[in-house]
C-alpha atoms as a PDB file:
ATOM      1  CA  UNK A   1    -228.148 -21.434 -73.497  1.00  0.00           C
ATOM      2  CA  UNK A   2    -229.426 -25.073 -74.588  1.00  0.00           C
ATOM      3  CA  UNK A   3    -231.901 -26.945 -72.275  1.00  0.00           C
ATOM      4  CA  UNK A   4    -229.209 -29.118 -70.774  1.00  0.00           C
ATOM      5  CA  UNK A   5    -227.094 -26.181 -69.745  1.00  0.00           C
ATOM      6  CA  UNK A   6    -230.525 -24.447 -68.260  1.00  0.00           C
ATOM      7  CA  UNK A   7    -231.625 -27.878 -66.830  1.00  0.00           C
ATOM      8  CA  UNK A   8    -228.181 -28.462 -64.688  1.00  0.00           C
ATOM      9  CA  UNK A   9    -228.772 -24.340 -63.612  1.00  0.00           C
ATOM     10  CA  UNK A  10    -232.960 -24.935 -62.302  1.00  0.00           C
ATOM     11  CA  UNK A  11    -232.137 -26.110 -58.701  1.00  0.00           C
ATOM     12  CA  UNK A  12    -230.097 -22.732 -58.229  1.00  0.00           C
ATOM     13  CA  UNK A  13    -232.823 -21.040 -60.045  1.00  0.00           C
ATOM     14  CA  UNK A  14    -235.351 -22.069 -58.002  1.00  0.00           C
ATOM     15  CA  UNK A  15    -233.524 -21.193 -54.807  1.00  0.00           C
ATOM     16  CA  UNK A  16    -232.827 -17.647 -56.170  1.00  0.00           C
ATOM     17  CA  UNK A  17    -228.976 -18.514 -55.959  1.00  0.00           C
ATOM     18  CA  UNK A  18    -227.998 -17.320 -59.530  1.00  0.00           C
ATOM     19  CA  UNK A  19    -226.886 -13.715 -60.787  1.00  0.00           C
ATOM     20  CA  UNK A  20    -229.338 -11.851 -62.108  1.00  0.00           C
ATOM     21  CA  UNK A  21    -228.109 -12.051 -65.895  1.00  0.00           C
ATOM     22  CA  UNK A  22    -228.109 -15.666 -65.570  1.00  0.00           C
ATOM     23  CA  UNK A  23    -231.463 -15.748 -64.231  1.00  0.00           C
ATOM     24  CA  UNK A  24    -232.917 -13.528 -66.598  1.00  0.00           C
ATOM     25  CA  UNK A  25    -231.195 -15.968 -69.330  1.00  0.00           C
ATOM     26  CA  UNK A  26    -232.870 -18.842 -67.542  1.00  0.00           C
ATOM     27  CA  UNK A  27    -236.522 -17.022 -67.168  1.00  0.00           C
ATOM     28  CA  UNK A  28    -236.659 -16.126 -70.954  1.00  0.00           C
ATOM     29  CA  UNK A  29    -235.734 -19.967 -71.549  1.00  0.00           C
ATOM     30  CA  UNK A  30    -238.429 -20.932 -69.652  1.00  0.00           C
ATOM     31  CA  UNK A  31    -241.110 -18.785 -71.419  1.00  0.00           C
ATOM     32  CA  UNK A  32    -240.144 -20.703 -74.639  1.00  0.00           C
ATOM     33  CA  UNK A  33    -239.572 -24.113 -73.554  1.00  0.00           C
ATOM     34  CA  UNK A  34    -242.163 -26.002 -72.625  1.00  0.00           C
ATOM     35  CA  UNK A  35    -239.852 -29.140 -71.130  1.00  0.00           C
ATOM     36  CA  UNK A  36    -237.880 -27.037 -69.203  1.00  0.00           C
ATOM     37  CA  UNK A  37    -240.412 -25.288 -67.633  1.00  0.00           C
ATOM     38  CA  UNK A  38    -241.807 -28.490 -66.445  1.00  0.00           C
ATOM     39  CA  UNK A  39    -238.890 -29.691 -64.793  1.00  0.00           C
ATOM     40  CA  UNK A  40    -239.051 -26.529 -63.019  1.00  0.00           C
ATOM     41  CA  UNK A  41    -242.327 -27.078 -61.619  1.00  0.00           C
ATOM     42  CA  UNK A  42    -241.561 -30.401 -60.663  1.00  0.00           C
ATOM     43  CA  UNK A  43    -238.271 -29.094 -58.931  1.00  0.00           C
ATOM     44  CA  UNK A  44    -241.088 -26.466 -57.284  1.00  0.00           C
ATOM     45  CA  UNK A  45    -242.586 -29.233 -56.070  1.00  0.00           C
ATOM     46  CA  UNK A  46    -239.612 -30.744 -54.454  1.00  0.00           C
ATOM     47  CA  UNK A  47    -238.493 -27.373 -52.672  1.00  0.00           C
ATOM     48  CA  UNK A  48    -241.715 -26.794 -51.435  1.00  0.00           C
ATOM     49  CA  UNK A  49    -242.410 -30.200 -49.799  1.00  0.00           C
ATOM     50  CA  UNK A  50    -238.591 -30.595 -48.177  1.00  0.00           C
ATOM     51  CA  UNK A  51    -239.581 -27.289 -46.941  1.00  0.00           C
ATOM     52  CA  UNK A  52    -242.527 -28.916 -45.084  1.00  0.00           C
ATOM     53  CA  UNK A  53    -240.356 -31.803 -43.040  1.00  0.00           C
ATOM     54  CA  UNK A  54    -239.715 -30.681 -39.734  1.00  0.00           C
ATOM     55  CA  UNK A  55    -235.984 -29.601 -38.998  1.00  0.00           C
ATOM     56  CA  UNK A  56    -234.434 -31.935 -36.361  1.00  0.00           C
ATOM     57  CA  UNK A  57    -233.049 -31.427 -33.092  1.00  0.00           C
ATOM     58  CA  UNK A  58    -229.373 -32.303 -32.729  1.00  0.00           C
ATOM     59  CA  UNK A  59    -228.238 -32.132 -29.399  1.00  0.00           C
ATOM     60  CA  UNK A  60    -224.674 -31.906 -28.369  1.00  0.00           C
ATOM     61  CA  UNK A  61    -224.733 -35.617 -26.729  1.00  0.00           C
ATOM     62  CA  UNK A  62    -225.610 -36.776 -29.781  1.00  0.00           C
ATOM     63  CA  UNK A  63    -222.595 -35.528 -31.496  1.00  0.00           C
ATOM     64  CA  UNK A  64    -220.012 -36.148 -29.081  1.00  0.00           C
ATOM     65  CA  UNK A  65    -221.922 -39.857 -29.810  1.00  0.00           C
ATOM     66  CA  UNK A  66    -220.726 -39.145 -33.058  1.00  0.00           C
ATOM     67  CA  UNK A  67    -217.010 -37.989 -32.645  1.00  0.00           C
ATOM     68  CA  UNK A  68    -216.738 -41.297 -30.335  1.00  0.00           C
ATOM     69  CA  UNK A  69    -217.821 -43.779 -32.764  1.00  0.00           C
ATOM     70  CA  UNK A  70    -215.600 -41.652 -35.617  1.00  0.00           C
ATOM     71  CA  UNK A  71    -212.535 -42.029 -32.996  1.00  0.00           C
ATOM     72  CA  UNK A  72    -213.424 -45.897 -32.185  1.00  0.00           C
ATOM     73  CA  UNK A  73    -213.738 -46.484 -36.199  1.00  0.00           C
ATOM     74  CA  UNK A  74    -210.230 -45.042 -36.683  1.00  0.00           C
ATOM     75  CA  UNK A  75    -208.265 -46.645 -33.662  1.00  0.00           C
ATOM     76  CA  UNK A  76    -209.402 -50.058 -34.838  1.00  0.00           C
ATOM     77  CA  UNK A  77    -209.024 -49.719 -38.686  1.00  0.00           C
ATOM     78  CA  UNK A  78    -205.840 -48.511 -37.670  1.00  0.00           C
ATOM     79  CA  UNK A  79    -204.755 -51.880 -35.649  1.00  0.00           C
ATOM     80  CA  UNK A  80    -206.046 -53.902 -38.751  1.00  0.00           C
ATOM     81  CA  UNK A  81    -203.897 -52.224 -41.195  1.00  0.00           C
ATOM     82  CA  UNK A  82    -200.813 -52.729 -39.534  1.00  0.00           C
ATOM     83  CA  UNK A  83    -201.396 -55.769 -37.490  1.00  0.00           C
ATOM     84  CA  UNK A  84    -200.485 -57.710 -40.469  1.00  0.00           C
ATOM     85  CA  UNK A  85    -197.133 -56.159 -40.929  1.00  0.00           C
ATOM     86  CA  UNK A  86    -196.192 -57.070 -37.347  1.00  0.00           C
ATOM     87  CA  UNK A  87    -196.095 -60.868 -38.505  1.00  0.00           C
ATOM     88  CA  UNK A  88    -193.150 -60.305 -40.465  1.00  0.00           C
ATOM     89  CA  UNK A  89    -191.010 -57.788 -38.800  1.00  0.00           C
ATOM     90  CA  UNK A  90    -188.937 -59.853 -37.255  1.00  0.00           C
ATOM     91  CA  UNK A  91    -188.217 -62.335 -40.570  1.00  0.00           C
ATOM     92  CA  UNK A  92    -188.064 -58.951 -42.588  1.00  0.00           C
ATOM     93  CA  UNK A  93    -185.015 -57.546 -40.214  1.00  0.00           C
ATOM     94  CA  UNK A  94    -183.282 -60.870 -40.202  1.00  0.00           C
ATOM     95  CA  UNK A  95    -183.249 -61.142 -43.939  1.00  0.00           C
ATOM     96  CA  UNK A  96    -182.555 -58.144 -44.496  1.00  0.00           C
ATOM     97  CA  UNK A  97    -179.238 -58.457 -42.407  1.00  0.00           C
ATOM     98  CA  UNK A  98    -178.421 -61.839 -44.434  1.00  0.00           C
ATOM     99  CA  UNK A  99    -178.752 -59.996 -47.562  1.00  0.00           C
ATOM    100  CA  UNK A 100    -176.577 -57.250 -46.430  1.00  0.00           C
ATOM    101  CA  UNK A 101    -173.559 -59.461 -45.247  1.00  0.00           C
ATOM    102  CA  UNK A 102    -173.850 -61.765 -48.149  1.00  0.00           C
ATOM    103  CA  UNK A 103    -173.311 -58.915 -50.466  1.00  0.00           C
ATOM    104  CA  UNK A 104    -170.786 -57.951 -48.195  1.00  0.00           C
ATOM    105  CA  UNK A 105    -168.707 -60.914 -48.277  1.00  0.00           C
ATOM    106  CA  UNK A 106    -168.950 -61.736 -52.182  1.00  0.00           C
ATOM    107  CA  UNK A 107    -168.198 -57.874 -52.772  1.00  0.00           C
ATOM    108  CA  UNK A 108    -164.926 -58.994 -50.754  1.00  0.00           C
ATOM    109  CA  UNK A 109    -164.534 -62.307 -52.690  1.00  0.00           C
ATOM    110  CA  UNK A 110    -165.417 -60.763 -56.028  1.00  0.00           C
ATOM    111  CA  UNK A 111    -162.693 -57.828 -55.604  1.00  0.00           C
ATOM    112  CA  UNK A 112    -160.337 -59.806 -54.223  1.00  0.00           C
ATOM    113  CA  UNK A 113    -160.148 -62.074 -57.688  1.00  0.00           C
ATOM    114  CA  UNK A 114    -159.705 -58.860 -59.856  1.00  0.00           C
ATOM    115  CA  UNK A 115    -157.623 -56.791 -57.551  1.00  0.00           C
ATOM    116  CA  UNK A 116    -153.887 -56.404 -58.819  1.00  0.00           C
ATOM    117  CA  UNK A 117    -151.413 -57.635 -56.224  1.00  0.00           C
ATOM    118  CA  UNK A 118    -148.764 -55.119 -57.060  1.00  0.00           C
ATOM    119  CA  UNK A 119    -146.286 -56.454 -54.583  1.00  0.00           C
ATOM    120  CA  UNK A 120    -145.862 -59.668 -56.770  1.00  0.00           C
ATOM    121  CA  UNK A 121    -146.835 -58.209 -60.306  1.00  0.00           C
ATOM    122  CA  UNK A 122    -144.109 -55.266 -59.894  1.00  0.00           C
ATOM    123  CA  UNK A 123    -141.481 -58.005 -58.371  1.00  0.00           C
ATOM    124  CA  UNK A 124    -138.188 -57.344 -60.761  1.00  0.00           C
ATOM    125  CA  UNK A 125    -136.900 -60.640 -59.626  1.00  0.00           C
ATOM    126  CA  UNK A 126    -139.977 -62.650 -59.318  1.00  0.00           C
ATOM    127  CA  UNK A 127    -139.014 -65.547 -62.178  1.00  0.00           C
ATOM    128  CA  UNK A 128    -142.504 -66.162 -63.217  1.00  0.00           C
ATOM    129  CA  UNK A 129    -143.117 -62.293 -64.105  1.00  0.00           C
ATOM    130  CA  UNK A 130    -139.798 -62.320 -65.559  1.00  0.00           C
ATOM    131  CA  UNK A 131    -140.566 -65.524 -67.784  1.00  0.00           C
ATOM    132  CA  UNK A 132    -144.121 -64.492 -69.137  1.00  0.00           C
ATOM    133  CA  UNK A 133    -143.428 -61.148 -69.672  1.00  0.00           C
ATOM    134  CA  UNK A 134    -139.669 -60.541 -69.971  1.00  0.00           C
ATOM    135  CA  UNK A 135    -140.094 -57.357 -72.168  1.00  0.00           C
ATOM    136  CA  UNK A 136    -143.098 -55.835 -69.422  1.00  0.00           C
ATOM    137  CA  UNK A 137    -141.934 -52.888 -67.751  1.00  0.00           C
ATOM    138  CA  UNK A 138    -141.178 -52.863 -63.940  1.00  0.00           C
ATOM    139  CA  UNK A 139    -143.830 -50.076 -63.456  1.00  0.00           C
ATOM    140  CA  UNK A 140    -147.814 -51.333 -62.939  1.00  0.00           C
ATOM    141  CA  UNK A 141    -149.687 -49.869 -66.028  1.00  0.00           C
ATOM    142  CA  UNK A 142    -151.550 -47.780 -63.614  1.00  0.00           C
ATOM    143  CA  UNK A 143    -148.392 -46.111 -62.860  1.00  0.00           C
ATOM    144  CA  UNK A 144    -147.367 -46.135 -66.586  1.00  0.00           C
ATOM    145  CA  UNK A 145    -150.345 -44.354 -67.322  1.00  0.00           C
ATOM    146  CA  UNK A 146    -149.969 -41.431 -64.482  1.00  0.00           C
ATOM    147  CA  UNK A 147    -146.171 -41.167 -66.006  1.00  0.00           C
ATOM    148  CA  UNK A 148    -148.059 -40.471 -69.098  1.00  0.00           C
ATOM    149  CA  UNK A 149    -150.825 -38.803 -68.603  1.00  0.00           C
ATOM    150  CA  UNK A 150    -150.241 -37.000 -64.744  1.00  0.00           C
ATOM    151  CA  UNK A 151    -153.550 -36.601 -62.912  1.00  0.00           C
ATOM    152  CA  UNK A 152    -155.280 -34.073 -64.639  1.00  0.00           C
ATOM    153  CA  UNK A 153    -155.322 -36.087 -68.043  1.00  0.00           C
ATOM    154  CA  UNK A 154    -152.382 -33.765 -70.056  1.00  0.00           C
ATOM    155  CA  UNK A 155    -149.755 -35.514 -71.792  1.00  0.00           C
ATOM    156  CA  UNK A 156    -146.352 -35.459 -69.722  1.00  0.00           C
ATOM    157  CA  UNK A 157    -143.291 -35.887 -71.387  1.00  0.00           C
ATOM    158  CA  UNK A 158    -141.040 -38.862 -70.201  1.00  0.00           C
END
């Protein structure tokens, strides 16, 4: 192993939390590098004087102290994420209602320009059909084209 991969390892070394192969490995590393076995003392060092601070006391009033402040925290983070939204809820529904019937309406206009009248198209004695296209067939091409084709796209014979 090089002295980066041992150096990352020491902390675990020192608290005896590596298998033994690896600390073995680690061990004959140290023996040879000088370096490395000084950042091992110095992590020593460390250990040993956390290991002197006295442990302290929780008590469970403390952490229901805690879980209160974590609770008050998220309730009012919560209110100033969305409190901004509210503003515009109302405006947002309206205009999304305005948007709907307008496309509505010009969907109704806008088909209502390109939709065939057949009625009038079709009308045999209609004189304005009959004078612009005298030679058309009575039939709408639509029903030309079923004549022709049927409804599942094979050729019919007229």
């Amino acid at each position: 192993m090089g002295c980066m991969k041992i150096r990352k390892r020491l902390p675990q070394f020192v608290q005896g939390l590596l298998p033994a192969a690896d600390a073995r490995d680690i061990a004959d590393h140290l023996h040879a590098c000088t370096q490395c076995h000084e950042q091992m003392a110095d992590i020593q060092k460390v250990w040993a004087a956390l290991s002197e601070l006295p442990t302290p006391e929780v008590s469970s009033n403390m952490f229901s102290r805690v879980l209160e402040q974590i609770d008050a925290y998220e309730q009012k983070s919560a209110g100033v994420r969305w409190e901004w939204l509210s503003l515009f809820r109302p405006t947002f529904a309206a205009a999304a209602v305005t948007i709907m019937l307008i496309g509505f309406v010009s969907g109704a206009f806008i088909s209502s320009l390109y939709t065939a009248d057949s009625a009038r198209d079709q009308a045999a004695d209609d004189p304005a059909y009959s004078e612009i296209l005298p030679d058309a067939p009575q039939a709408s091409f639509f029903d030309i084209y079923l004549q022709t084709y049927g409804e599942n796209n094979r050729e019919n014979s007229l």
